[in-house]
C-alpha atoms as a PDB file:
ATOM      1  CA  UNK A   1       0.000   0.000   0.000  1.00  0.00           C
ATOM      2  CA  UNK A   2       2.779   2.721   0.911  1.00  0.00           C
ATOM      3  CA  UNK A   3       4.300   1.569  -2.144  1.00  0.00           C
ATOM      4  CA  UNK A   4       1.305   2.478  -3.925  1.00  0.00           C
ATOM      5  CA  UNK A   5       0.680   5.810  -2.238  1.00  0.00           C
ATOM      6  CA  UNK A   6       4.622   6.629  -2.615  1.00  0.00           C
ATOM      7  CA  UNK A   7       4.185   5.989  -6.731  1.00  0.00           C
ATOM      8  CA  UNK A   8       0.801   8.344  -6.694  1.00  0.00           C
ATOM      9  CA  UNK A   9       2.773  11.400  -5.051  1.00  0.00           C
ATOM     10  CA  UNK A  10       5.935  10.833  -7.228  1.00  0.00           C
ATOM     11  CA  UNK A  11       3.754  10.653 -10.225  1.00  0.00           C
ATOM     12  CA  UNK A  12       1.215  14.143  -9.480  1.00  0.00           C
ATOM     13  CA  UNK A  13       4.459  15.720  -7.932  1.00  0.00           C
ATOM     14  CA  UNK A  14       6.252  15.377 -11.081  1.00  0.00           C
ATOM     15  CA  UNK A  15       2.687  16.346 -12.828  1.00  0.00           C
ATOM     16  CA  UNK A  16       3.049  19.353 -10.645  1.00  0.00           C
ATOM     17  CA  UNK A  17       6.882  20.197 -11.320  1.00  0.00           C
ATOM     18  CA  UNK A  18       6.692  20.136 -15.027  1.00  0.00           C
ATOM     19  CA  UNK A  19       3.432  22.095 -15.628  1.00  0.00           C
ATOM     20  CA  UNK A  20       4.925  24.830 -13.482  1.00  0.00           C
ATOM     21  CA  UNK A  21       8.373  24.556 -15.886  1.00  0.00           C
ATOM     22  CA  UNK A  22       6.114  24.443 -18.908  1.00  0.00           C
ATOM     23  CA  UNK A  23       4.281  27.319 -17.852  1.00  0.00           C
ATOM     24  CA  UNK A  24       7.984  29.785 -17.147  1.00  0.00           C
ATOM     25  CA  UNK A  25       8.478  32.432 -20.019  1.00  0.00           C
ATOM     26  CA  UNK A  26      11.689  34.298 -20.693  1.00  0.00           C
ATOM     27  CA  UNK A  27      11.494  37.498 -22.289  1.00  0.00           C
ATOM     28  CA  UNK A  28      14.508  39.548 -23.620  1.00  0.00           C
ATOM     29  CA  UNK A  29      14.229  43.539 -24.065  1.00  0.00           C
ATOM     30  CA  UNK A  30      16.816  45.407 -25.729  1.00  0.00           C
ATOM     31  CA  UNK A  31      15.636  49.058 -24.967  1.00  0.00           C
ATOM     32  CA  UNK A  32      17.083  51.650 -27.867  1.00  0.00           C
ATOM     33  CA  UNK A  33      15.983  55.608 -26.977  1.00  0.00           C
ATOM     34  CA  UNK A  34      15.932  57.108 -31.065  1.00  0.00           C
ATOM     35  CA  UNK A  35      12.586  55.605 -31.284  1.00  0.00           C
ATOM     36  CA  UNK A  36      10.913  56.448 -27.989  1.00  0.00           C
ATOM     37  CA  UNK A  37       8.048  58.848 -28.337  1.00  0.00           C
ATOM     38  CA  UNK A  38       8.572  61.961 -28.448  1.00  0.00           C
ATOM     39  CA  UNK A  39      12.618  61.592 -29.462  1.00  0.00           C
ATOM     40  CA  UNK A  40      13.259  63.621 -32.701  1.00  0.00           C
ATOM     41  CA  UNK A  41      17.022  65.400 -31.671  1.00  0.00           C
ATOM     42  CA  UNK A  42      19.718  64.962 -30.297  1.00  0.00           C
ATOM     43  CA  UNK A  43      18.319  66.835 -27.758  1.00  0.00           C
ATOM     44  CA  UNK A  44      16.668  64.034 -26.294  1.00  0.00           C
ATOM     45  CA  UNK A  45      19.519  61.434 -27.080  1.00  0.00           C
ATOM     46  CA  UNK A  46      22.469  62.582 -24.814  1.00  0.00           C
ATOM     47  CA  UNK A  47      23.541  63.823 -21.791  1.00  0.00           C
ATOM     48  CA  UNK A  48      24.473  67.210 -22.920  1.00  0.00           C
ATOM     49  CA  UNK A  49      21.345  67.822 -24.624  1.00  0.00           C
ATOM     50  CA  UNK A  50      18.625  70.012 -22.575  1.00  0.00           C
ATOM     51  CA  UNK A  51      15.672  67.740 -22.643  1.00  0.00           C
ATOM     52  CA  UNK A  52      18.265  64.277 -21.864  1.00  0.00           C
ATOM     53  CA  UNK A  53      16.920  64.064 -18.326  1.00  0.00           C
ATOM     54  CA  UNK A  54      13.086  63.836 -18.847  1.00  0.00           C
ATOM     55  CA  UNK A  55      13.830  62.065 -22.082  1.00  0.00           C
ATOM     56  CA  UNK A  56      15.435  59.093 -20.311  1.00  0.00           C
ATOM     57  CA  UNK A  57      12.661  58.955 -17.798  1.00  0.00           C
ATOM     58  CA  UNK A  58      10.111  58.777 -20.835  1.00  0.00           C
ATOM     59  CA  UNK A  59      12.484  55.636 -21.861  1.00  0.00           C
ATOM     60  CA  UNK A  60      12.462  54.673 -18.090  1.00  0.00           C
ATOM     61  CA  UNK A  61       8.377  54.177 -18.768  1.00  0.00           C
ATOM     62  CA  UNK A  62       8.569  52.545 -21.907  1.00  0.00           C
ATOM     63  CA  UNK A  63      10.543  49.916 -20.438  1.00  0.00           C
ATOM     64  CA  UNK A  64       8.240  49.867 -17.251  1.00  0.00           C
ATOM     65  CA  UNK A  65       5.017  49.459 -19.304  1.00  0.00           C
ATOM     66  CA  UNK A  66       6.698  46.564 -21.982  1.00  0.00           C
ATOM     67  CA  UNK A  67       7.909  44.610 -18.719  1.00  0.00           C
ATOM     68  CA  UNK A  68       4.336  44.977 -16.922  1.00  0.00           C
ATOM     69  CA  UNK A  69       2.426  44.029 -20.221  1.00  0.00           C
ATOM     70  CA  UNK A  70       4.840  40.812 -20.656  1.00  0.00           C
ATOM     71  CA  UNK A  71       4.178  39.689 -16.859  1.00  0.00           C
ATOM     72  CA  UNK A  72       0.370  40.251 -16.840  1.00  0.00           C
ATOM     73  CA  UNK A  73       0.607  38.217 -20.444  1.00  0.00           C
ATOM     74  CA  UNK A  74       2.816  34.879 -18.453  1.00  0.00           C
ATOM     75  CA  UNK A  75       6.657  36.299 -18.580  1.00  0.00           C
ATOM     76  CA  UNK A  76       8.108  35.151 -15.527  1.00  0.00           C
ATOM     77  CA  UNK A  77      11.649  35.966 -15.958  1.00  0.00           C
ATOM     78  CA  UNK A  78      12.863  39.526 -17.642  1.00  0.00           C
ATOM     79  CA  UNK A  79      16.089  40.639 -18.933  1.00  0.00           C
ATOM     80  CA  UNK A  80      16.714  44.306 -19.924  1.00  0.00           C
ATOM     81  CA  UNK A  81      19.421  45.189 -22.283  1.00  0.00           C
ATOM     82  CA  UNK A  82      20.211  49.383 -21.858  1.00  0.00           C
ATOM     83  CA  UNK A  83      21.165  49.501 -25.393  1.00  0.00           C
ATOM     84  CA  UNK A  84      21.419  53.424 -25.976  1.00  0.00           C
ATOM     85  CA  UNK A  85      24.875  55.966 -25.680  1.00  0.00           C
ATOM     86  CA  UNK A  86      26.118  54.995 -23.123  1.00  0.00           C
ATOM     87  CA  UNK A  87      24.168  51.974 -22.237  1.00  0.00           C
ATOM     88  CA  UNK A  88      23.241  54.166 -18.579  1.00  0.00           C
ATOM     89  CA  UNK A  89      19.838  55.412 -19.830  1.00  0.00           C
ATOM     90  CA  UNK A  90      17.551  53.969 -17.865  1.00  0.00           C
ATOM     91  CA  UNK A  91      16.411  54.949 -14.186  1.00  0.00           C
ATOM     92  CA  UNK A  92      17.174  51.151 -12.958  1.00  0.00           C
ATOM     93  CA  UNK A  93      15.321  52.246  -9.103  1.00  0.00           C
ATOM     94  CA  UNK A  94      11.846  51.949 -11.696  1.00  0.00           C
ATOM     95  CA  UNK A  95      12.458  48.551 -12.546  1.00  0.00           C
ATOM     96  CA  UNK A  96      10.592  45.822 -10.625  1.00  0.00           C
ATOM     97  CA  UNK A  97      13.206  44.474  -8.320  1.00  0.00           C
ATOM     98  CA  UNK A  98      12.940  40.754 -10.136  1.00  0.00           C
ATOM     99  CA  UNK A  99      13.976  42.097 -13.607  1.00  0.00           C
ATOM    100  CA  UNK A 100      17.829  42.309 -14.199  1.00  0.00           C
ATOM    101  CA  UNK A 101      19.267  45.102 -16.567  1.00  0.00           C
ATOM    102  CA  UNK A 102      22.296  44.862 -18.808  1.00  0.00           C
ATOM    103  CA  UNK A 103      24.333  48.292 -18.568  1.00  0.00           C
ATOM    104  CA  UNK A 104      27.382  49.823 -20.355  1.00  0.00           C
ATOM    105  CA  UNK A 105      30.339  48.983 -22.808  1.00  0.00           C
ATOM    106  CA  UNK A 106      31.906  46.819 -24.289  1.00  0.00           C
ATOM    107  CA  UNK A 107      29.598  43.894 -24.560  1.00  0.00           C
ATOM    108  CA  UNK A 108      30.360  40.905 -27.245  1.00  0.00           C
ATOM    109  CA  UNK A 109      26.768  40.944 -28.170  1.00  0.00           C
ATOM    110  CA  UNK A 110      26.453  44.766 -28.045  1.00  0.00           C
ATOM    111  CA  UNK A 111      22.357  45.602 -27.977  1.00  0.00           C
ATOM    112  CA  UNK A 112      21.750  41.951 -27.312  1.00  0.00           C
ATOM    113  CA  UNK A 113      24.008  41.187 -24.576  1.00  0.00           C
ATOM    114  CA  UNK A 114      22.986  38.416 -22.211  1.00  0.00           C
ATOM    115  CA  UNK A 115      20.539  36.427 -24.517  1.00  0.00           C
ATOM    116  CA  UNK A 116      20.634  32.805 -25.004  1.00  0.00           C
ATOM    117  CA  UNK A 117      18.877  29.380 -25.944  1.00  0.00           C
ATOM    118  CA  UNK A 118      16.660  30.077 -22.676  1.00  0.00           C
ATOM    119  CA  UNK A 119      14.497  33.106 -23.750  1.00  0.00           C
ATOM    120  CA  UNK A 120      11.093  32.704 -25.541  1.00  0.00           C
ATOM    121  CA  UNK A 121      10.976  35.664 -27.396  1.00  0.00           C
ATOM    122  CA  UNK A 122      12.633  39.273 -27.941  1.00  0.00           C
ATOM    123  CA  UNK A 123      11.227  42.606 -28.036  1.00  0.00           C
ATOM    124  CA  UNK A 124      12.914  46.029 -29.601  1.00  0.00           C
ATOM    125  CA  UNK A 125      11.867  48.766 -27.458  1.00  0.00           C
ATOM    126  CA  UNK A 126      12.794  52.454 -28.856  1.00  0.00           C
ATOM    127  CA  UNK A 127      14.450  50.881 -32.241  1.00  0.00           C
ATOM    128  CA  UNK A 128      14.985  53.213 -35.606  1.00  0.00           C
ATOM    129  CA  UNK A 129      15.466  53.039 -39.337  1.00  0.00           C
ATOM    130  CA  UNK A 130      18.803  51.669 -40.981  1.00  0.00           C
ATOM    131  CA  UNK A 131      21.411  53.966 -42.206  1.00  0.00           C
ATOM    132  CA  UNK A 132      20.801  52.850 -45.464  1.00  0.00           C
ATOM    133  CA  UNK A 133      17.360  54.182 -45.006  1.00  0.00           C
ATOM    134  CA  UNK A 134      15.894  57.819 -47.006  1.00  0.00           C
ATOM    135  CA  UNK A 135      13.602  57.890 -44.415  1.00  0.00           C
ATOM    136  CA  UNK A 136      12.995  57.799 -40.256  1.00  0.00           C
ATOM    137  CA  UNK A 137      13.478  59.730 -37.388  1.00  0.00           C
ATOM    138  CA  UNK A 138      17.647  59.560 -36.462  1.00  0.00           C
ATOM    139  CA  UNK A 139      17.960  56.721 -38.983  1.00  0.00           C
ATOM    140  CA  UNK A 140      21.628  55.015 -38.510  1.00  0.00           C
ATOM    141  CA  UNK A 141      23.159  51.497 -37.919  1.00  0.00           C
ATOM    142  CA  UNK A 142      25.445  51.424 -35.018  1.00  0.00           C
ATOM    143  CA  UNK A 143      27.012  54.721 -36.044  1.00  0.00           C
ATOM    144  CA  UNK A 144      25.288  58.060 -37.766  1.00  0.00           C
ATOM    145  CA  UNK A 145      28.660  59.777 -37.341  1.00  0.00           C
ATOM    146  CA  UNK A 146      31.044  57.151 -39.330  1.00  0.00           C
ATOM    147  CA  UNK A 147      28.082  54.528 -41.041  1.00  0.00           C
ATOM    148  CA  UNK A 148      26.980  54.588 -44.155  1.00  0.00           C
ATOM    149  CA  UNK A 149      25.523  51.108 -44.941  1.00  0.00           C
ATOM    150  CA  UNK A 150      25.771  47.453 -43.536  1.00  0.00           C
ATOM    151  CA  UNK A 151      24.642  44.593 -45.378  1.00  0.00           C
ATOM    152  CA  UNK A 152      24.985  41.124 -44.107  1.00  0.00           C
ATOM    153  CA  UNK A 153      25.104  38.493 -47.198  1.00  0.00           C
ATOM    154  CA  UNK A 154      23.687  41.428 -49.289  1.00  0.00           C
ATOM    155  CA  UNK A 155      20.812  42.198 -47.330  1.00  0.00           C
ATOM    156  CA  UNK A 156      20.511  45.517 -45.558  1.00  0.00           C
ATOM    157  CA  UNK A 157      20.748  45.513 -42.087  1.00  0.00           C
ATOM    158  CA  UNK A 158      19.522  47.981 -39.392  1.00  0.00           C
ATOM    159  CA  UNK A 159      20.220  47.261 -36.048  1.00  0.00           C
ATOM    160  CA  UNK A 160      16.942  45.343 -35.887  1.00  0.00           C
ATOM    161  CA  UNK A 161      18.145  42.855 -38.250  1.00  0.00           C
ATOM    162  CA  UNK A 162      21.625  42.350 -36.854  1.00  0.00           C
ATOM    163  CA  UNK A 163      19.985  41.910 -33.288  1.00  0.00           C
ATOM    164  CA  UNK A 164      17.230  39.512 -34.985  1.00  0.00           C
ATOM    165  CA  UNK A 165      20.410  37.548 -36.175  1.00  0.00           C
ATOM    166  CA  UNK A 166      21.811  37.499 -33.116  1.00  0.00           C
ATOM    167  CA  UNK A 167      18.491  36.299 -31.139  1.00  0.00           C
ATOM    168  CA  UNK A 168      18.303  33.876 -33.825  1.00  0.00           C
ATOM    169  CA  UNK A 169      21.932  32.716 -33.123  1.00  0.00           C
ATOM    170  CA  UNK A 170      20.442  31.036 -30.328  1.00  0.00           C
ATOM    171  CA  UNK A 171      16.746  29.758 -31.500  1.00  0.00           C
ATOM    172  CA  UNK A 172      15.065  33.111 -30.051  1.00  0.00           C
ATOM    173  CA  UNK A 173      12.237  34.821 -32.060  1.00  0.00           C
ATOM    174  CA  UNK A 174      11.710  38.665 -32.402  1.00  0.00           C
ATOM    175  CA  UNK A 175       8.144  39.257 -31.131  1.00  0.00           C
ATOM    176  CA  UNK A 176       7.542  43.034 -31.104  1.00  0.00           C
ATOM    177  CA  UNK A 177       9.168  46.298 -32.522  1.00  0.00           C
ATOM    178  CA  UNK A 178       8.431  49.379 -31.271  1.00  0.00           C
ATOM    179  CA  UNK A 179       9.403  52.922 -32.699  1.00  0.00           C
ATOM    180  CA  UNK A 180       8.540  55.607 -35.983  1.00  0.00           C
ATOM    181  CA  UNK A 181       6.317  53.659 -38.515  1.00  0.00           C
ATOM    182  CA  UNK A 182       9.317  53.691 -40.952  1.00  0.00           C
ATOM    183  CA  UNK A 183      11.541  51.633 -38.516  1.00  0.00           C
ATOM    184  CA  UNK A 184       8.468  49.499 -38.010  1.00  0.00           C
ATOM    185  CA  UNK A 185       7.570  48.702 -41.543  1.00  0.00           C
ATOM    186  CA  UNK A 186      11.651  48.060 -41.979  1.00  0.00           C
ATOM    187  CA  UNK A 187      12.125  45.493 -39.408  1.00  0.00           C
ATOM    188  CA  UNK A 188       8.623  43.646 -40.266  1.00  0.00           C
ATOM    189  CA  UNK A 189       9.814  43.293 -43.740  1.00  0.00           C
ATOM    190  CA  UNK A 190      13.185  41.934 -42.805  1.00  0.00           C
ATOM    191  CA  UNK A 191      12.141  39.028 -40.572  1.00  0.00           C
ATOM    192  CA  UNK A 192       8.647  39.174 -40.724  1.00  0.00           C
ATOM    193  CA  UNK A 193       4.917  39.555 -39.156  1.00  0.00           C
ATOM    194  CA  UNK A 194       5.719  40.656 -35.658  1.00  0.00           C
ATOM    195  CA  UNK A 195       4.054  42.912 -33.448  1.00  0.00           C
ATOM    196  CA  UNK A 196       5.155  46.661 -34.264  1.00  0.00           C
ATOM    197  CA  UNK A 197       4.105  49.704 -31.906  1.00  0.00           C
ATOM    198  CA  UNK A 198       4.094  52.657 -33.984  1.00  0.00           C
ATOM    199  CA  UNK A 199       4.278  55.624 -31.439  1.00  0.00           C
ATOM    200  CA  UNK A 200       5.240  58.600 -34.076  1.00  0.00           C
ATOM    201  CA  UNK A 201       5.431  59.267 -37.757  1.00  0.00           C
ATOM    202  CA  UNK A 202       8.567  59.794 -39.141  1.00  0.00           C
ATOM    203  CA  UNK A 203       8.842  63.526 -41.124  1.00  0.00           C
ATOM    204  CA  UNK A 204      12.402  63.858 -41.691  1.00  0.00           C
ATOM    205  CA  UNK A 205      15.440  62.911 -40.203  1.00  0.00           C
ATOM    206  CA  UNK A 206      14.703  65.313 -37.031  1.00  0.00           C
ATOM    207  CA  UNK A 207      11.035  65.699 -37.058  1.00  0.00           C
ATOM    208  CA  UNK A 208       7.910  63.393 -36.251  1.00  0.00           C
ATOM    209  CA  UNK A 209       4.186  63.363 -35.602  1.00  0.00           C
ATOM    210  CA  UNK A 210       4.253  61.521 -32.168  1.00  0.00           C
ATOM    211  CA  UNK A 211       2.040  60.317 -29.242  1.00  0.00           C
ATOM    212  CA  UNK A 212       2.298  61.729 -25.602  1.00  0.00           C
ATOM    213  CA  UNK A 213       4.473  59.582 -23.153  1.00  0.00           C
ATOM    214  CA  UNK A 214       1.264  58.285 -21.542  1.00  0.00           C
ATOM    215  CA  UNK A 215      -0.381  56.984 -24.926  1.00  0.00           C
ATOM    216  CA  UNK A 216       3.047  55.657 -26.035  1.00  0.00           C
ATOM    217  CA  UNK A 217       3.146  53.664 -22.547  1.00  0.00           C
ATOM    218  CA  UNK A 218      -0.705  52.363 -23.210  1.00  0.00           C
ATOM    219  CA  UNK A 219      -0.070  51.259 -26.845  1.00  0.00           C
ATOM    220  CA  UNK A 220       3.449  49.205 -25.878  1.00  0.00           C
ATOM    221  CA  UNK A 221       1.259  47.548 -22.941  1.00  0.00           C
ATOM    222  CA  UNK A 222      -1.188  46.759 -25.669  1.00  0.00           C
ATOM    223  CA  UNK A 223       1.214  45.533 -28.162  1.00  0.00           C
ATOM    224  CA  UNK A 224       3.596  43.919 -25.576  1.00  0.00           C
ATOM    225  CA  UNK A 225       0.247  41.610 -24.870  1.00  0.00           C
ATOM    226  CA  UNK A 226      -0.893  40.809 -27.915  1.00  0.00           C
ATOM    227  CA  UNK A 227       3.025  39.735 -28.968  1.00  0.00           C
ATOM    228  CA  UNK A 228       3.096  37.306 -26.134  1.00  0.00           C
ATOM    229  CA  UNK A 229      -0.433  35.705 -26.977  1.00  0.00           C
ATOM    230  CA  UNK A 230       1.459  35.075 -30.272  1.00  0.00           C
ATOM    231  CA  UNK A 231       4.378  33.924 -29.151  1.00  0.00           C
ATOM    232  CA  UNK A 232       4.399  30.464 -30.911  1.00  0.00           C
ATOM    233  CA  UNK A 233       3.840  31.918 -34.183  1.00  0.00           C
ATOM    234  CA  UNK A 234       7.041  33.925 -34.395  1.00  0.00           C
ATOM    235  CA  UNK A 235       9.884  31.721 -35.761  1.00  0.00           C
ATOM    236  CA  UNK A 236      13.782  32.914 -34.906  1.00  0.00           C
ATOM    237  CA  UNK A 237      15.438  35.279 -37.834  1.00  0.00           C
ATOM    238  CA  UNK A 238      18.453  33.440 -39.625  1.00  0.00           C
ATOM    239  CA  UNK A 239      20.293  33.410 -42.784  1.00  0.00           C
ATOM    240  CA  UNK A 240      22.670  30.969 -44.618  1.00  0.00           C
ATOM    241  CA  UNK A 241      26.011  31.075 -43.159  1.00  0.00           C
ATOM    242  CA  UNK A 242      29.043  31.746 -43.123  1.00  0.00           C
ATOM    243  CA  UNK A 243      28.189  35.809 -42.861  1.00  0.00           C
ATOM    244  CA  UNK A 244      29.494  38.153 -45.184  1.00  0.00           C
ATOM    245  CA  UNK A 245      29.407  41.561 -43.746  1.00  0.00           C
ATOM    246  CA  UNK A 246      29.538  44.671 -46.240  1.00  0.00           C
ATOM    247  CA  UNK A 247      30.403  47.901 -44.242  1.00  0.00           C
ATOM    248  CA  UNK A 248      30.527  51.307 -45.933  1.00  0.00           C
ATOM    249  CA  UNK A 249      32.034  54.064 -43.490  1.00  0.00           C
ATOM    250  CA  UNK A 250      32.429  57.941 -43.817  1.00  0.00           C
ATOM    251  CA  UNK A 251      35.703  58.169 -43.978  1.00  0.00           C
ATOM    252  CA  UNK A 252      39.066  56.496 -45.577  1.00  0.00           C
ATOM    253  CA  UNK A 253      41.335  55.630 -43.505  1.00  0.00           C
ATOM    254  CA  UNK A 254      39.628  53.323 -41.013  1.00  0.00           C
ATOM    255  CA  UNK A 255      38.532  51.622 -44.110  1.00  0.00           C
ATOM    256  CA  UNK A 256      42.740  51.642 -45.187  1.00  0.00           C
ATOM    257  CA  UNK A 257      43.886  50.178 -42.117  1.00  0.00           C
ATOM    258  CA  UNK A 258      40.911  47.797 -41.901  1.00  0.00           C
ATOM    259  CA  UNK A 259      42.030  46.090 -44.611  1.00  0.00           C
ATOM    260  CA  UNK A 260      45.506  45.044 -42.532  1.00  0.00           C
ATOM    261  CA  UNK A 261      43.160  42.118 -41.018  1.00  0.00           C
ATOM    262  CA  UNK A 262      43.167  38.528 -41.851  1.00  0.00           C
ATOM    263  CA  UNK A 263      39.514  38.211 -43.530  1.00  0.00           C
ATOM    264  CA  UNK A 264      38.944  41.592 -44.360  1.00  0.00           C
ATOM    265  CA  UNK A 265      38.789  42.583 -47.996  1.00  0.00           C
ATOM    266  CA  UNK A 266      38.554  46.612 -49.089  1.00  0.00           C
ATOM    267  CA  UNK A 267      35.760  46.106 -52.265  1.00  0.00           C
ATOM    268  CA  UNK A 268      35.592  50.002 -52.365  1.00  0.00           C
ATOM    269  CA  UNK A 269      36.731  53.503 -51.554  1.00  0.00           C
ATOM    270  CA  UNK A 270      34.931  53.528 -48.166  1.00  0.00           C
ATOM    271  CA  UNK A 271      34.005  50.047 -48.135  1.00  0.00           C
ATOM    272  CA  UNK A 272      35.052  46.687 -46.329  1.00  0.00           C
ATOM    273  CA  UNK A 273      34.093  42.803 -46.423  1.00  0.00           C
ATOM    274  CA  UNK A 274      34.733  40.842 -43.689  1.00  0.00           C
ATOM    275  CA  UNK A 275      33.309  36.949 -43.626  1.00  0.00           C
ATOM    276  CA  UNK A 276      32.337  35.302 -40.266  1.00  0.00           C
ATOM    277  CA  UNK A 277      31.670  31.697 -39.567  1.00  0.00           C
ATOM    278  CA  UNK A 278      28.407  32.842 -37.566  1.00  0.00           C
ATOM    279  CA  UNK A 279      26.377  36.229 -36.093  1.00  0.00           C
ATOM    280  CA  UNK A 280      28.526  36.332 -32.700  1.00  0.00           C
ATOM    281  CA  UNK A 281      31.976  36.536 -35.029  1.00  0.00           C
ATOM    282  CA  UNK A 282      30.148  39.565 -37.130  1.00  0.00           C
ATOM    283  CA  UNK A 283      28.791  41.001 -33.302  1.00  0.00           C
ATOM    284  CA  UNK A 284      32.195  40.914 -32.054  1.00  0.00           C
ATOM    285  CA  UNK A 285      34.157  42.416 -35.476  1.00  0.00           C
ATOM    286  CA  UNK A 286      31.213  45.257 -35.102  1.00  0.00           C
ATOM    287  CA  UNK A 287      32.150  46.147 -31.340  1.00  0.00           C
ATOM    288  CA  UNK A 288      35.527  45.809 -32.372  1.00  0.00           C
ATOM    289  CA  UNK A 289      34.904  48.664 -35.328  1.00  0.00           C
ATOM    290  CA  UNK A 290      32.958  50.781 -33.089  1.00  0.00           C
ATOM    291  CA  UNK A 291      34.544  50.912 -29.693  1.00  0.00           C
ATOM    292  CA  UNK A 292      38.297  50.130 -30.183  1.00  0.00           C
ATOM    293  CA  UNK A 293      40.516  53.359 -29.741  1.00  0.00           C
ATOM    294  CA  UNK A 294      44.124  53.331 -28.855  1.00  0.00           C
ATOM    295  CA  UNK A 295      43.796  55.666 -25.609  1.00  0.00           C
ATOM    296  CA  UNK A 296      41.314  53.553 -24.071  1.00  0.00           C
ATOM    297  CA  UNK A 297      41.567  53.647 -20.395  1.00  0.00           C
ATOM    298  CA  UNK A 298      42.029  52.267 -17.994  1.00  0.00           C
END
């Protein structure tokens, strides 16, 4: 009989234990600020500019709203990923205290540091239009000061795609985009029918229609929800490897001594290729580009 009663308690423990694993969602949120409502200068964008401070709450709320949404929708577990300037945007004492936030540089993965085979899904909170894009509010990749175009195996990439790739590196779908309706459309047509909160219309490079912050926060809660119920419909965002990464920069002599490196061809005046067995050797060669500097300290 206790051998019985043992087997029936092992059996609707286990029950018990796997329907609770079954039911834990990871969510991934790599928080951007040129797309936040609201953001049109740079102004808003850095800490010299005079509307910085309010600005980065505004991005502060965003965040709060997308992490609230996902946890009323099933997320149990949140990772934030502070993905703007300096990566020290975001007023971290608003976060729940059971969400953990990615901050600063360097980071291998750059906007997608910390995400692995464990998350569900990924959202782009505060994303913008390529650099190879005519239109969108602050439209760049990476860099609007030295980028002019990045294509990955000739496809145009704005930092949506290259994070997609990266999320896709490890099996992890993008579920929502949020931003100007041109950075929207952009990433949607790049790796397909996700969720896309459109919180201003693009005008120019430094102009937009836009929502308030409060109907920005309301439509990302909306959006953030509806994602989630779709969850299993996303698939991850990959391409046929190895890489090739085309990079067009400003100026000529980064692209001259570039071309000192094992792997990387100059094709052009202002224009490298560099081939990488996978995303994270493309990531790194990016960070590399963007961050190294001789008189780095300490």
């Amino acid at each position: 009989m206790k051998t019985i009663q043992t087997l029936i308690f092992t059996f609707f423990l286990t029950a018990t234990v796997v329907a609770q694993t079954k039911h834990k969602m990871k969510i991934y949120i790599s928080a951007d600020m040129e797309g936040v409502a609201g953001v049109v200068t740079g102004d808003q964008l850095g800490t010299g500019g005079f509307e910085y401070e309010r600005f980065r709450n505004f991005m502060t709320e965003e965040v709060v709203a997308c992490i609230e949404a996902a946890k009323e929708a099933g997320a149990t577990e949140i990772l934030v990923s502070d993905s703007h300037g300096n990566g020290e945007n975001i007023l971290i004492e608003k976060l729940p205290n059971d969400v953990m936030i990615v901050r600063s540089w360097p980071r291998p993965l750059g906007m997608m540091e910390g995400i692995d085979e464990t998350f569900d899904g990924a959202i782009f909170l505060g994303y913008h239009a390529s650099t190879d894009s005519k239109e969108g509010v602050r439209a760049h990749t990476m860099s609007s000061a030295n980028i002019t175009s990045v294509k990955i195996n000739n496809i145009v990439m704005p930092e949506a795609g290259i994070n997609a790739l990266i999320a896709g590196h490890f099996g992890v779908p993008i579920i929502l985009v949020t931003g100007d309706n041109i950075a929207i459309e952009e990433t949607q047509n790049l790796i397909g029918n996700i969720e896309g909160a459109i919180v201003k219309q693009a005008i120019s490079f430094h102009s937009a229609k836009t929502m308030t912050p409060e109907a920005s926060y309301k439509l990302i809660r909306e959006k953030t929800k509806a994602a989630i119920k779709r969850i299993k419909e996303f698939k991850p965002y990959t391409l046929k490897e190895p890489l090739v990464l085309e990079l067009s920069l400003k100026n000529y002599r980064p692209v001259e001594l570039l071309q000192y490196f094992p792997g990387v061809e100059r094709i052009g005046s202002h224009t490298i290729r560099y081939t990488g067995e996978n995303i994270i050797e493309i990531s790194k060669f990016l960070r590399f580009i963007g961050e190294y500097n001789i008189t780095l300290q300490p």
